[in-house]
PDB file of N, CA and C in Angstrom:
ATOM      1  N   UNK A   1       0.851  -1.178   0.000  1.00  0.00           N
ATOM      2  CA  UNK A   1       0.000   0.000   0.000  1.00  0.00           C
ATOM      3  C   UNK A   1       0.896   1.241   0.000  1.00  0.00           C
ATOM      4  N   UNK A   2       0.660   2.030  -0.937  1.00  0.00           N
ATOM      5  CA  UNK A   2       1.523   3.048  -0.885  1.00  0.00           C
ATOM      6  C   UNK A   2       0.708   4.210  -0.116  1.00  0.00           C
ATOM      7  N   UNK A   3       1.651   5.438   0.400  1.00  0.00           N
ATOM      8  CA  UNK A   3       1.321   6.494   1.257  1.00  0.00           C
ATOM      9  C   UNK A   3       0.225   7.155   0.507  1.00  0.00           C
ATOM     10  N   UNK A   4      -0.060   7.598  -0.255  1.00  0.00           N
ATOM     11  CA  UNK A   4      -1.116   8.297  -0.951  1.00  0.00           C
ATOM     12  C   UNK A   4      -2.653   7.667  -1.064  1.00  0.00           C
ATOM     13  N   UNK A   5      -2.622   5.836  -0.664  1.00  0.00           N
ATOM     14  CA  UNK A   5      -3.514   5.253  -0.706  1.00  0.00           C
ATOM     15  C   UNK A   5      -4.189   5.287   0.608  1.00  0.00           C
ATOM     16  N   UNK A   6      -3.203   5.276   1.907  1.00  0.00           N
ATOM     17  CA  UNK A   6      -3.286   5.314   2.898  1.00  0.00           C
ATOM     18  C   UNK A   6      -3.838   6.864   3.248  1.00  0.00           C
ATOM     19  N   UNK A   7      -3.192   8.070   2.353  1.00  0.00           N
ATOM     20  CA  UNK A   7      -3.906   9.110   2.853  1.00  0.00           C
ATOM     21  C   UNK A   7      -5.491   9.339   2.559  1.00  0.00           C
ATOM     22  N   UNK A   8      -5.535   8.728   1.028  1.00  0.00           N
ATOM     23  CA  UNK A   8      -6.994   8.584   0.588  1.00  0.00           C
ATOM     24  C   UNK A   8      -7.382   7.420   1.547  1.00  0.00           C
ATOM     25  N   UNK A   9      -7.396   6.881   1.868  1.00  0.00           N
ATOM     26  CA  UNK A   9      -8.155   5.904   2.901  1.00  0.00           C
ATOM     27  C   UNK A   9      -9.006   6.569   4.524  1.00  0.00           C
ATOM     28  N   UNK A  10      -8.021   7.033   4.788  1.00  0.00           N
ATOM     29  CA  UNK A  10      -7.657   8.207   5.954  1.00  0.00           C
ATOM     30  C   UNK A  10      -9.164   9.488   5.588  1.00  0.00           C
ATOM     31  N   UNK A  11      -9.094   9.955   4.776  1.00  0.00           N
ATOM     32  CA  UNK A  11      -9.868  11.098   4.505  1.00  0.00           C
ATOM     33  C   UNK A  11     -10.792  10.507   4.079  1.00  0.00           C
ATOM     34  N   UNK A  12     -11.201   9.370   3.727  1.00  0.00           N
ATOM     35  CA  UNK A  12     -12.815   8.627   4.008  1.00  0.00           C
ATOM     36  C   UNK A  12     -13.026   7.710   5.033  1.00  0.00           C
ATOM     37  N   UNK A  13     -12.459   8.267   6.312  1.00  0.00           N
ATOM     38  CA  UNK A  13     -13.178   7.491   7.610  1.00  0.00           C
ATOM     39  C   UNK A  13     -13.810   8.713   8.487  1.00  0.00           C
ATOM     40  N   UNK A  14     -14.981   8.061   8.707  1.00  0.00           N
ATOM     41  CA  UNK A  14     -15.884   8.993   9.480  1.00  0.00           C
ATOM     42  C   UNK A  14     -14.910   9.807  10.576  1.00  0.00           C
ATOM     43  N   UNK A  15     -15.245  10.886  11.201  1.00  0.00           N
ATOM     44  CA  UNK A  15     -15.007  11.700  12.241  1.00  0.00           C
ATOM     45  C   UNK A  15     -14.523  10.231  13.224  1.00  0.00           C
ATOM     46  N   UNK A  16     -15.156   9.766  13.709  1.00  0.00           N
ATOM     47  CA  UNK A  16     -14.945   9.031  14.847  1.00  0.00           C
ATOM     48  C   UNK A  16     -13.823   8.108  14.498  1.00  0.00           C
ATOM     49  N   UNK A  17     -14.010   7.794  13.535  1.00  0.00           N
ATOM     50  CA  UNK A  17     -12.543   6.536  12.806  1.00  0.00           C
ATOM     51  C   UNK A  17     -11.384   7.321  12.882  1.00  0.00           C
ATOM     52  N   UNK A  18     -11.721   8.464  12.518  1.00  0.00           N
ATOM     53  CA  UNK A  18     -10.127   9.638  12.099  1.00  0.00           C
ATOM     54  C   UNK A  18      -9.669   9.907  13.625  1.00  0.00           C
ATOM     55  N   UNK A  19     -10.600   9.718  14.488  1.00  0.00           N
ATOM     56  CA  UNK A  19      -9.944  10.198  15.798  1.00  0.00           C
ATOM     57  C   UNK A  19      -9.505   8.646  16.496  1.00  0.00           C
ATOM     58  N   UNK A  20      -9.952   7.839  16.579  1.00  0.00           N
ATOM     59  CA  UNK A  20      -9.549   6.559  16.662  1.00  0.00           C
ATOM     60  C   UNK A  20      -8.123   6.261  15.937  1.00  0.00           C
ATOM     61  N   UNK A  21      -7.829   6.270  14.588  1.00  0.00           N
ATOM     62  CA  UNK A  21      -6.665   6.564  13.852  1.00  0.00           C
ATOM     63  C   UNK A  21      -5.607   7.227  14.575  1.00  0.00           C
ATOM     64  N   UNK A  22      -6.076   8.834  14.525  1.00  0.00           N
ATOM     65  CA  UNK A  22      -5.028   9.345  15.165  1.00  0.00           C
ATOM     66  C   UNK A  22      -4.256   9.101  16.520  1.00  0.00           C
ATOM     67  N   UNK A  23      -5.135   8.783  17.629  1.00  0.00           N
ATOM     68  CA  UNK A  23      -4.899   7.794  18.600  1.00  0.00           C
ATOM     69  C   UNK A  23      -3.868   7.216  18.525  1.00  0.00           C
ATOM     70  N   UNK A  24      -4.467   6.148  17.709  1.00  0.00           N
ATOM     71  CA  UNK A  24      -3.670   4.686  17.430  1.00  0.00           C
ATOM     72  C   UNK A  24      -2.248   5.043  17.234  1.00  0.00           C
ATOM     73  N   UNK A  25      -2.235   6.187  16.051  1.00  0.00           N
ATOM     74  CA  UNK A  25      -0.816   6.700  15.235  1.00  0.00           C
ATOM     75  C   UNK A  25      -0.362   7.424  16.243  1.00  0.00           C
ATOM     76  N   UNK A  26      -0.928   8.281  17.054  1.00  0.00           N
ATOM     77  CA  UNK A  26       0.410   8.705  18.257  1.00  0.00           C
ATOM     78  C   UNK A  26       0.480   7.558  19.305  1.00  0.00           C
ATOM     79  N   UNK A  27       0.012   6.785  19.735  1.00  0.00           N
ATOM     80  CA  UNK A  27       0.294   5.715  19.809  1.00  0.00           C
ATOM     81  C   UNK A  27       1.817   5.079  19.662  1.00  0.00           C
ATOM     82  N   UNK A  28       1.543   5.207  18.665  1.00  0.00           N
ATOM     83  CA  UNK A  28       2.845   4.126  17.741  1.00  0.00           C
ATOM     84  C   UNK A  28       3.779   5.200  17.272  1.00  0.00           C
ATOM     85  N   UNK A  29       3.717   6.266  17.590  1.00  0.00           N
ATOM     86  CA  UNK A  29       4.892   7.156  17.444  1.00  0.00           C
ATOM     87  C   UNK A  29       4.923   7.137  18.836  1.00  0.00           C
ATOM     88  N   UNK A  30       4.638   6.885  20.074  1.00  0.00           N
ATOM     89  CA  UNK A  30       5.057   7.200  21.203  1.00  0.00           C
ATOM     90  C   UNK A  30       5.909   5.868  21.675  1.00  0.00           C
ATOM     91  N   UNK A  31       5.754   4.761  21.272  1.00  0.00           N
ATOM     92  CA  UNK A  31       6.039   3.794  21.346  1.00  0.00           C
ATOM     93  C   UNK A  31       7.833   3.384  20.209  1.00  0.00           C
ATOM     94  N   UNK A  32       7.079   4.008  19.223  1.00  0.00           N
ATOM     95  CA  UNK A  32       8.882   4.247  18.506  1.00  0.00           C
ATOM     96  C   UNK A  32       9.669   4.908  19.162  1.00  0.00           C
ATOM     97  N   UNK A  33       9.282   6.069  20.111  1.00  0.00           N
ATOM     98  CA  UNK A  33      10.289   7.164  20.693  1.00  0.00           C
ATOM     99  C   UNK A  33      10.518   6.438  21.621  1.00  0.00           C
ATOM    100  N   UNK A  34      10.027   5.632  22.500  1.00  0.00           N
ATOM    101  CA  UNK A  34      10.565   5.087  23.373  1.00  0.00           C
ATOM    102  C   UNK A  34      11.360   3.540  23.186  1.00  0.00           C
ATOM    103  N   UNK A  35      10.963   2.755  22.044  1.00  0.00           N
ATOM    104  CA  UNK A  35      12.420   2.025  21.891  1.00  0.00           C
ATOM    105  C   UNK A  35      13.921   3.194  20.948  1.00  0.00           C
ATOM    106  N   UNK A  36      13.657   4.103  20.468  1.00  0.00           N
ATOM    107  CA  UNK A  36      14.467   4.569  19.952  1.00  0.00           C
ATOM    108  C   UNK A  36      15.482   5.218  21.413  1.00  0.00           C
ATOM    109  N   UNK A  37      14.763   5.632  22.470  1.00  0.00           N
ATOM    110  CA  UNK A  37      15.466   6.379  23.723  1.00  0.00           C
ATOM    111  C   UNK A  37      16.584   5.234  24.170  1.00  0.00           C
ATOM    112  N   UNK A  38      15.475   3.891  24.353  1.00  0.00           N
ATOM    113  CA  UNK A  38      16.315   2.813  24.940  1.00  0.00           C
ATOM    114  C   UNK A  38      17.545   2.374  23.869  1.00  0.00           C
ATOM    115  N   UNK A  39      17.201   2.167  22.954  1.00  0.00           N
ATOM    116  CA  UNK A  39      18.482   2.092  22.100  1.00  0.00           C
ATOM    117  C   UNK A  39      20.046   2.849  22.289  1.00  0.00           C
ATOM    118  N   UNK A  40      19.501   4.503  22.598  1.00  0.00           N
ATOM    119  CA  UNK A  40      20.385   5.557  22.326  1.00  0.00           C
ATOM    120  C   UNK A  40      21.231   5.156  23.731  1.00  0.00           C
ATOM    121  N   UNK A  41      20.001   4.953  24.694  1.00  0.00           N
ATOM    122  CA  UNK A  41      20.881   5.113  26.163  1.00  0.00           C
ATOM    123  C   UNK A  41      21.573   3.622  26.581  1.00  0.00           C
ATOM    124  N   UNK A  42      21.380   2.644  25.674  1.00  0.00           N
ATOM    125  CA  UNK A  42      22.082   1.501  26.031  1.00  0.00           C
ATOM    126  C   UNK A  42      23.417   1.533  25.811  1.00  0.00           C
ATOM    127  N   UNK A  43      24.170   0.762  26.446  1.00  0.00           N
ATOM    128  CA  UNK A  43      25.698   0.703  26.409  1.00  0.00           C
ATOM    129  C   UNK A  43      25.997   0.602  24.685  1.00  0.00           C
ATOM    130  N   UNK A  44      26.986   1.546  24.396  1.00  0.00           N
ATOM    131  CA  UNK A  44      27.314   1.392  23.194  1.00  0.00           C
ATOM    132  C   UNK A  44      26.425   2.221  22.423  1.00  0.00           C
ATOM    133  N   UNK A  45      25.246   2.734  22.925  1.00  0.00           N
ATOM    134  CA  UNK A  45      24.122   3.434  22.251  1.00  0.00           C
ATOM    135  C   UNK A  45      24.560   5.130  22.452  1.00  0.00           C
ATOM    136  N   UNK A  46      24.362   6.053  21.317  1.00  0.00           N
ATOM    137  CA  UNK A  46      24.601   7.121  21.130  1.00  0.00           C
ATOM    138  C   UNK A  46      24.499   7.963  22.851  1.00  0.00           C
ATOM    139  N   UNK A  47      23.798   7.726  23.232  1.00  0.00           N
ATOM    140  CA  UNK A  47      23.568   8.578  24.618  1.00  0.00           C
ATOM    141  C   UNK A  47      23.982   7.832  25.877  1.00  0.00           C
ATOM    142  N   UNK A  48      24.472   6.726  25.400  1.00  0.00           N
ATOM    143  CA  UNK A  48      25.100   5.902  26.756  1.00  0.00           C
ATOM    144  C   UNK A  48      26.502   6.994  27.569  1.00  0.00           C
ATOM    145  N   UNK A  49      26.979   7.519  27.033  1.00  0.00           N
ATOM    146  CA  UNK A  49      27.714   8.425  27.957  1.00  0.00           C
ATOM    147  C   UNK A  49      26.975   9.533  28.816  1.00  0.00           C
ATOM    148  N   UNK A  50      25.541   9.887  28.119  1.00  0.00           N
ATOM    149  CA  UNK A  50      24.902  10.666  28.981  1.00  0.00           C
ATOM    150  C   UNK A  50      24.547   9.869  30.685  1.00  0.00           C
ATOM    151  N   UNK A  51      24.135   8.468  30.259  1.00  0.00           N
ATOM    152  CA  UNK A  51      23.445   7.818  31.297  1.00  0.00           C
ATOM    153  C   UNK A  51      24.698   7.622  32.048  1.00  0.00           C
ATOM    154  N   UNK A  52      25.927   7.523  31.860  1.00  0.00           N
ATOM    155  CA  UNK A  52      26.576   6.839  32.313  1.00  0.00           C
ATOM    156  C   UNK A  52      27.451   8.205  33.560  1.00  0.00           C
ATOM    157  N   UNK A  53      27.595   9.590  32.609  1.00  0.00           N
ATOM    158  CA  UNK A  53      27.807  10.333  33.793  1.00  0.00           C
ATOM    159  C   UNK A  53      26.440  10.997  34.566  1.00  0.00           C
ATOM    160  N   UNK A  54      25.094  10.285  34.242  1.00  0.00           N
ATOM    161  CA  UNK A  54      24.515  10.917  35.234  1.00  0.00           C
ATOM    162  C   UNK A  54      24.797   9.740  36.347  1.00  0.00           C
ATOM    163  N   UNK A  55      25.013   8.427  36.101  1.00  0.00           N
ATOM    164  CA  UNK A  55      25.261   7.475  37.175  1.00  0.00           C
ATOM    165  C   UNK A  55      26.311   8.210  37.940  1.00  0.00           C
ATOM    166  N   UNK A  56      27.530   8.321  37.025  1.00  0.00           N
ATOM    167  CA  UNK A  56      28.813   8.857  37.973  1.00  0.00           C
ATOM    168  C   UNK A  56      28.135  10.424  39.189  1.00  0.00           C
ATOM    169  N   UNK A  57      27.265  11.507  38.229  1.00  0.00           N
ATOM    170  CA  UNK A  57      27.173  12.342  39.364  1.00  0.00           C
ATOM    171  C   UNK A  57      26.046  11.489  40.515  1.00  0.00           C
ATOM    172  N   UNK A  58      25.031  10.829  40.693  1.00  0.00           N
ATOM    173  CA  UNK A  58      24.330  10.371  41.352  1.00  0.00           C
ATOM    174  C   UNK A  58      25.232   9.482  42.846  1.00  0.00           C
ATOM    175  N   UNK A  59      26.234   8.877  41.911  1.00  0.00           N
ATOM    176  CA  UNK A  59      26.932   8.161  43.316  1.00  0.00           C
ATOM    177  C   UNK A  59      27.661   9.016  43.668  1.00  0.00           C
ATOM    178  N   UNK A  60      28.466  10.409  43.446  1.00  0.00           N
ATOM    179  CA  UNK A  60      28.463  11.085  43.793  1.00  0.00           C
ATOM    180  C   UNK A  60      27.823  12.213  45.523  1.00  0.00           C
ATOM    181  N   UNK A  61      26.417  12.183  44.343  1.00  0.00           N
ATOM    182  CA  UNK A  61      25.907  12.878  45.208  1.00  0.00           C
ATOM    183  C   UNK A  61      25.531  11.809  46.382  1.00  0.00           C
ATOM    184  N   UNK A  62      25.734  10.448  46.713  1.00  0.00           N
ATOM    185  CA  UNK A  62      25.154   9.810  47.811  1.00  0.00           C
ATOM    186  C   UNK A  62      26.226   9.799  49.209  1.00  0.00           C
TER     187      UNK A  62
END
């Protein structure tokens, strides 16, 4: 299915379907952002040095 079929599909569902839809689709963009976070912050993952000196200031601060 290509994107243009999907948009025509989209713009013939009732009011209530389109809000159901949209739902669903932030949904599943909220759900990508959050394996994409876990990815970044895993060891070896782009932001793993972030996690890793907030560990260092945390034992720090104990």
């Amino acid at each position: 299915m290509t994107l243009e079929a999907i948009k025509e599909a989209v713009v013939h569902l009732s009011e209530a379907e389109r809000e159901q839809f949209a739902y669903w689709f932030e949904e599943l963009a909220e759900e990508e952002w959050d394996k994409q976070i876990e990815r970044d912050s895993a060891p070896g993952g782009r932001g793993a040095h972030l996690v890793d000196k907030i560990d260092r200031e945390i034992d720090r601060a104990r």
